[in-house]
C-alpha atoms as a PDB file:
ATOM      1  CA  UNK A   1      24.623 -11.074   0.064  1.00  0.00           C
ATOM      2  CA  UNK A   2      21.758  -9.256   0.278  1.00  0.00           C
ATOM      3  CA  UNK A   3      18.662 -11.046   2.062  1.00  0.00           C
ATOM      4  CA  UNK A   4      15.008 -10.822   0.977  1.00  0.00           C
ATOM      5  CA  UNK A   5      13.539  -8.994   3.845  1.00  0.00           C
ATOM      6  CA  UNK A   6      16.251  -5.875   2.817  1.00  0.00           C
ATOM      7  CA  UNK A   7      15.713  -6.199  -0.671  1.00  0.00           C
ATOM      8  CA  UNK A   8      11.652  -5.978   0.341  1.00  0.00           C
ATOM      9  CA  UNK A   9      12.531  -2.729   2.742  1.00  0.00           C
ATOM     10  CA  UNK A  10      13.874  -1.111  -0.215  1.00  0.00           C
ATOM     11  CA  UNK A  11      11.566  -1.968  -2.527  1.00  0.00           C
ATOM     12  CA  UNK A  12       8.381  -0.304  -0.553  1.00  0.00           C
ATOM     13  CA  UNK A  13      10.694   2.425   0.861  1.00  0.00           C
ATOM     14  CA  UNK A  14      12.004   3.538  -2.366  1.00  0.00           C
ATOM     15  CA  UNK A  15       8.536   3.649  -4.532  1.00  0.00           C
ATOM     16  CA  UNK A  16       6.109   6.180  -3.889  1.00  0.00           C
ATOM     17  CA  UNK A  17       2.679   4.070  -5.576  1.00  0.00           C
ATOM     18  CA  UNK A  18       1.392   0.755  -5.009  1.00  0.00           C
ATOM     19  CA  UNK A  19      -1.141  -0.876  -6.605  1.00  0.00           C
ATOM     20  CA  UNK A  20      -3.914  -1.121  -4.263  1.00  0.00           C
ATOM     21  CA  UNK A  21      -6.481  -4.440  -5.884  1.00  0.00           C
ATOM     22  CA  UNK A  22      -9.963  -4.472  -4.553  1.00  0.00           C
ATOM     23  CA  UNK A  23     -13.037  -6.437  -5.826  1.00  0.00           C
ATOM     24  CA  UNK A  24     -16.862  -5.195  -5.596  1.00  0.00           C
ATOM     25  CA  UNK A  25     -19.574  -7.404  -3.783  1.00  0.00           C
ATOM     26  CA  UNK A  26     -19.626  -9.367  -6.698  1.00  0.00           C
ATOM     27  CA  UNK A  27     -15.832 -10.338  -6.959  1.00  0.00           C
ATOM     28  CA  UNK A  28     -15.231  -7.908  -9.978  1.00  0.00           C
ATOM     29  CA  UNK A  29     -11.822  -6.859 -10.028  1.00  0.00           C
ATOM     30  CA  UNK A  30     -10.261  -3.247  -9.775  1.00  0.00           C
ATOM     31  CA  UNK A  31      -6.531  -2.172  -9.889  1.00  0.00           C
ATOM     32  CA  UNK A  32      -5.686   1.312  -8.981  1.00  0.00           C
ATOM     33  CA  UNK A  33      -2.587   3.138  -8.635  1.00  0.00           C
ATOM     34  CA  UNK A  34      -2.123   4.959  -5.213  1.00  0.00           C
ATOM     35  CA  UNK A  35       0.570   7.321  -3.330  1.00  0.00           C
ATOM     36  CA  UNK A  36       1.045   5.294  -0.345  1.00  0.00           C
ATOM     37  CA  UNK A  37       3.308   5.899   2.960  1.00  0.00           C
ATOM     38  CA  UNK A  38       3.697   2.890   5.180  1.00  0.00           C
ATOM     39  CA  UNK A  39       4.377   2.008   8.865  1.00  0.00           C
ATOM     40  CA  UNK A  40       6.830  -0.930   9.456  1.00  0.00           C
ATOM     41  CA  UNK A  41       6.060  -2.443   6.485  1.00  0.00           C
ATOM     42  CA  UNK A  42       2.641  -3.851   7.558  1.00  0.00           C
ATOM     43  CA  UNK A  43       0.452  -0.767   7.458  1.00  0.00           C
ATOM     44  CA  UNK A  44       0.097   1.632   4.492  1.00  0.00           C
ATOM     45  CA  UNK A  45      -1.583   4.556   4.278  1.00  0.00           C
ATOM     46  CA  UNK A  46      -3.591   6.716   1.132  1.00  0.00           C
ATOM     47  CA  UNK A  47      -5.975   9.426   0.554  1.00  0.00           C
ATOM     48  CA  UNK A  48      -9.102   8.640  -1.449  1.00  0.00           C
ATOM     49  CA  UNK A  49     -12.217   9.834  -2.291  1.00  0.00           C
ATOM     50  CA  UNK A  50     -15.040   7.573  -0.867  1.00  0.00           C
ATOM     51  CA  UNK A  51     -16.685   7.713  -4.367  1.00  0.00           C
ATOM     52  CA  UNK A  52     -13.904   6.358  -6.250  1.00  0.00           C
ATOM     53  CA  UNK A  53     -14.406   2.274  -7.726  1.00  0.00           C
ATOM     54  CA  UNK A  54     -11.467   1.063  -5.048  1.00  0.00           C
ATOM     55  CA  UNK A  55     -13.201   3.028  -2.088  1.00  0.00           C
ATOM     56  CA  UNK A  56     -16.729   1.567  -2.713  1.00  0.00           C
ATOM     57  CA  UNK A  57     -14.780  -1.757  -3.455  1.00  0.00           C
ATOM     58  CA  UNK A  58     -13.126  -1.688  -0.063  1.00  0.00           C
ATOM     59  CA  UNK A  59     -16.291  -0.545   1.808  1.00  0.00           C
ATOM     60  CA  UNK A  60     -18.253  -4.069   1.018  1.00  0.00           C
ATOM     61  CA  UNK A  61     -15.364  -6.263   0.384  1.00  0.00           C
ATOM     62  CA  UNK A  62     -11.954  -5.407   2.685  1.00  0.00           C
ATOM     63  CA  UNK A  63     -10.024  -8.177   1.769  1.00  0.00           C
ATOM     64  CA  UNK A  64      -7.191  -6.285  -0.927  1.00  0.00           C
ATOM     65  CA  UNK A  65      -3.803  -7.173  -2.716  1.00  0.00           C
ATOM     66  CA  UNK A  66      -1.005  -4.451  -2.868  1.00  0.00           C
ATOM     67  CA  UNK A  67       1.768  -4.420  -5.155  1.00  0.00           C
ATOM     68  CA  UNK A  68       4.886  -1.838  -4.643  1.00  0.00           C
ATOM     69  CA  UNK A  69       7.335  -2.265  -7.745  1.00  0.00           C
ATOM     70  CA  UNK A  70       9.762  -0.115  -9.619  1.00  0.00           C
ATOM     71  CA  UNK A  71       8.380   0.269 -13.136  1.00  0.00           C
ATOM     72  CA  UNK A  72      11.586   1.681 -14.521  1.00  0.00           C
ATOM     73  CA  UNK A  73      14.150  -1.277 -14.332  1.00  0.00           C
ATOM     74  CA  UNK A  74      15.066  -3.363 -17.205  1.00  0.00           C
ATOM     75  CA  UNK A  75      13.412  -6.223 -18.679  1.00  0.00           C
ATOM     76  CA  UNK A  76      13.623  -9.306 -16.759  1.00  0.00           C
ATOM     77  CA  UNK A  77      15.287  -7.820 -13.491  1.00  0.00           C
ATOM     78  CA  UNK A  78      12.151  -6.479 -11.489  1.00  0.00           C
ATOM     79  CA  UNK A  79      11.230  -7.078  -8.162  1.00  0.00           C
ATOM     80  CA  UNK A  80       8.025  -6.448  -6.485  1.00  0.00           C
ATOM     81  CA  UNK A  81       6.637  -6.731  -3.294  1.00  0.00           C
ATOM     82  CA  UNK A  82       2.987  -8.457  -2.959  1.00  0.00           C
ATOM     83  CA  UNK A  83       1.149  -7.971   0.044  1.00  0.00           C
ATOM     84  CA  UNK A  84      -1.963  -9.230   1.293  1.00  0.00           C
ATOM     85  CA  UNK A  85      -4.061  -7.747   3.573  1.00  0.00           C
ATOM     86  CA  UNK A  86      -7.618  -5.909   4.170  1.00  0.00           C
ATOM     87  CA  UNK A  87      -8.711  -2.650   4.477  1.00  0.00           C
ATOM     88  CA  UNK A  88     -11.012   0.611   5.532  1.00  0.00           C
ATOM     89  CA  UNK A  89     -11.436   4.186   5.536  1.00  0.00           C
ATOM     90  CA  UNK A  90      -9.497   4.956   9.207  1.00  0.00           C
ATOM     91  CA  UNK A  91     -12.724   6.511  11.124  1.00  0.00           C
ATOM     92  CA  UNK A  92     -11.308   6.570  14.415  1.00  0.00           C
ATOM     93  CA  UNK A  93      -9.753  10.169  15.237  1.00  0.00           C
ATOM     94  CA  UNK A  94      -6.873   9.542  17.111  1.00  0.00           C
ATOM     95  CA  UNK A  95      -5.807   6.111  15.036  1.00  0.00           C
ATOM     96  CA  UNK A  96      -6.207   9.040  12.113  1.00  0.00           C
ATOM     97  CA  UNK A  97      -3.921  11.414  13.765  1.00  0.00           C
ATOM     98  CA  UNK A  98      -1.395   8.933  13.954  1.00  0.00           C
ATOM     99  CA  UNK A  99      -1.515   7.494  10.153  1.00  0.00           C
ATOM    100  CA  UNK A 100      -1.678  11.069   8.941  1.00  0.00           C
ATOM    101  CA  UNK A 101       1.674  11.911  10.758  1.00  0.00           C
ATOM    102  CA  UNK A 102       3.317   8.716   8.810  1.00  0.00           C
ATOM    103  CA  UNK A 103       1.302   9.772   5.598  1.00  0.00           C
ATOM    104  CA  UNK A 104       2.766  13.333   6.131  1.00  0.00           C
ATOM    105  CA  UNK A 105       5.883  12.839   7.095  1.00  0.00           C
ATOM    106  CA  UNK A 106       6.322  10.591   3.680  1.00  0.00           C
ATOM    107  CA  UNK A 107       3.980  13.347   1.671  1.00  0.00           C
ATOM    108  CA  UNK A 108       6.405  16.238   2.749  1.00  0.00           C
ATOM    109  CA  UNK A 109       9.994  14.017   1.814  1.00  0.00           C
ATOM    110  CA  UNK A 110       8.712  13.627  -1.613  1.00  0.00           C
ATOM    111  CA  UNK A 111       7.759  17.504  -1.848  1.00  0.00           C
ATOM    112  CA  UNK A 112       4.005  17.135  -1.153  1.00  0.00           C
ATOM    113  CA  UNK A 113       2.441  18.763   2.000  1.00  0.00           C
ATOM    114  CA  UNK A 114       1.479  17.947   5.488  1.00  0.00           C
ATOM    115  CA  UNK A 115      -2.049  16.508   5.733  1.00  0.00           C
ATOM    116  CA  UNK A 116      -4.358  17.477   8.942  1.00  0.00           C
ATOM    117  CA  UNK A 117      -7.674  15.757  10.036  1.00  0.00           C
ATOM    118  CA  UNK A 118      -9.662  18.667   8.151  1.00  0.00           C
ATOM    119  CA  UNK A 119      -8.310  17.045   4.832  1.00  0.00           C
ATOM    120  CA  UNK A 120      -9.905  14.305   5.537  1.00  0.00           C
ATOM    121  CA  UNK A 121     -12.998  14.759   6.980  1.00  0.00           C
ATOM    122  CA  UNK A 122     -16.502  16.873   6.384  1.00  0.00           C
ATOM    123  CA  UNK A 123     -17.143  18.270   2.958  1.00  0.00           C
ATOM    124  CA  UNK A 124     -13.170  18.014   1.708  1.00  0.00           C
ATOM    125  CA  UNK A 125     -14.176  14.381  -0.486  1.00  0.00           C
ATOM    126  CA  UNK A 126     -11.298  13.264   0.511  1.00  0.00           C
ATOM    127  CA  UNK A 127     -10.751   9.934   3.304  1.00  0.00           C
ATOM    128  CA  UNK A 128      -7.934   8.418   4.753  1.00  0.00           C
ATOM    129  CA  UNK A 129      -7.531   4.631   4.153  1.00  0.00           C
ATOM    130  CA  UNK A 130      -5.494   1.894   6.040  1.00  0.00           C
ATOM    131  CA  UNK A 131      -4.794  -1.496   4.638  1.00  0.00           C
ATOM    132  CA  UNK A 132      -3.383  -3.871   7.497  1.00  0.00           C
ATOM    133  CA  UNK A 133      -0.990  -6.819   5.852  1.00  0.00           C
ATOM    134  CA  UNK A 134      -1.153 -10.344   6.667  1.00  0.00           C
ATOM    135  CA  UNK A 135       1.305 -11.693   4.618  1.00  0.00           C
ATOM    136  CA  UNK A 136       3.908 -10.508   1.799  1.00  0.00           C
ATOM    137  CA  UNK A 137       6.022 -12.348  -0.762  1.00  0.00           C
ATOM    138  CA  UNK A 138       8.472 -11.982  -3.604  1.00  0.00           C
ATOM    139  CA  UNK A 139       9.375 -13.529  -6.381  1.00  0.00           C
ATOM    140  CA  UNK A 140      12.022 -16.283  -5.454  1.00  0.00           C
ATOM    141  CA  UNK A 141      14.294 -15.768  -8.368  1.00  0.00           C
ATOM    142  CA  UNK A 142      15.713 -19.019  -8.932  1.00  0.00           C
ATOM    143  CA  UNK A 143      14.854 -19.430 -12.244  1.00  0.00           C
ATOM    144  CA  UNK A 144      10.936 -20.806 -11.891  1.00  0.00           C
ATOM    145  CA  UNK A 145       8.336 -18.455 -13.950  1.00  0.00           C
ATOM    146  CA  UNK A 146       6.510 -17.009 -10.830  1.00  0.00           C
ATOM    147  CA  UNK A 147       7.893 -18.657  -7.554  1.00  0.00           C
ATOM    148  CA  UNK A 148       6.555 -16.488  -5.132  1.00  0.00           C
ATOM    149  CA  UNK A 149       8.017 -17.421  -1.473  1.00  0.00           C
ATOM    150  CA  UNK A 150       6.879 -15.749   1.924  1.00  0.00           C
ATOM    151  CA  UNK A 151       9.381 -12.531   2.843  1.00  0.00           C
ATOM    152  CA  UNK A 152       9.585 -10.576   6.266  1.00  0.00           C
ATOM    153  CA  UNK A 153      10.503  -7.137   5.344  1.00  0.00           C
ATOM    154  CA  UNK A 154      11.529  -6.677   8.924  1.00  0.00           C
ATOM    155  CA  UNK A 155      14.064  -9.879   8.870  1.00  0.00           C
ATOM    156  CA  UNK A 156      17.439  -9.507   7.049  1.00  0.00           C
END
């Protein structure tokens, strides 16, 4: 039998968005789509331009929700992973190094390119953003309408 924490792994390792949720200083909500690459399952990475409605949201609010699900299976038989967490434009150079080695070693397996620090800095409009989880679930699955339960994805 297959445990949670493995059915989580593959969930976030096999999807290339998530939805990144944000909310401005007034608690207005915003969902956006973003390619993400992740390190052990409690940090994921994305490019973004600062200007965008989830960057601005993230730069007076941090607090986010993430959701990594595959949109293509039948009716009644997804799975997601929810994650909860906060986040920030990565401003330190060598914790940016780092993330964009994970976010281009991801980038380049799905037939993207490698990112550099250039990309992300300066005039480019582009930023590199980290969102640090504190917590994930998935649905339970035992037959209650929206039982969410706590899941490790680094525990069978």
């Amino acid at each position: 039998m297959t445990g949670r924490g493995e059915i989580a792994r593959g969930i976030v390792d096999g999807n290339r968005y998530m939805v990144l949720a944000t909310a401005d200083a007034d608690g207005r909500p915003w969902a956006s789509p973003v390619y993400f690459a992740h390190e052990g399952y409690r940090e994921f990475f994305w490019v973004s331009s600062p200007e965008v409605t989830h960057s601005r949201n993230i730069a007076v609010r941090p607090e986010v929700g993430i959701s990594v699900f595959d949109s293509s299976v039948p009716i009644s038989t997804g799975q997601a992973v929810y994650v909860a967490g906060a986040a920030g434009e990565v401003v330190d150079e060598a914790a940016a190094a780092r993330a964009l080695e994970v976010f281009s070693r991801r980038s380049v397996e799905h037939g993207g390119r490698v990112w550099t620090l250039d990309d992300v800095r300066g005039d480019s409009g582009i930023r590199l953003y980290r969102a640090v989880a504190d917590g994930h679930s998935m649905l339970a699955k035992d037959g209650k309408p929206d039982h969410r339960v706590p899941v490790d994805p680094l525990r069978p």
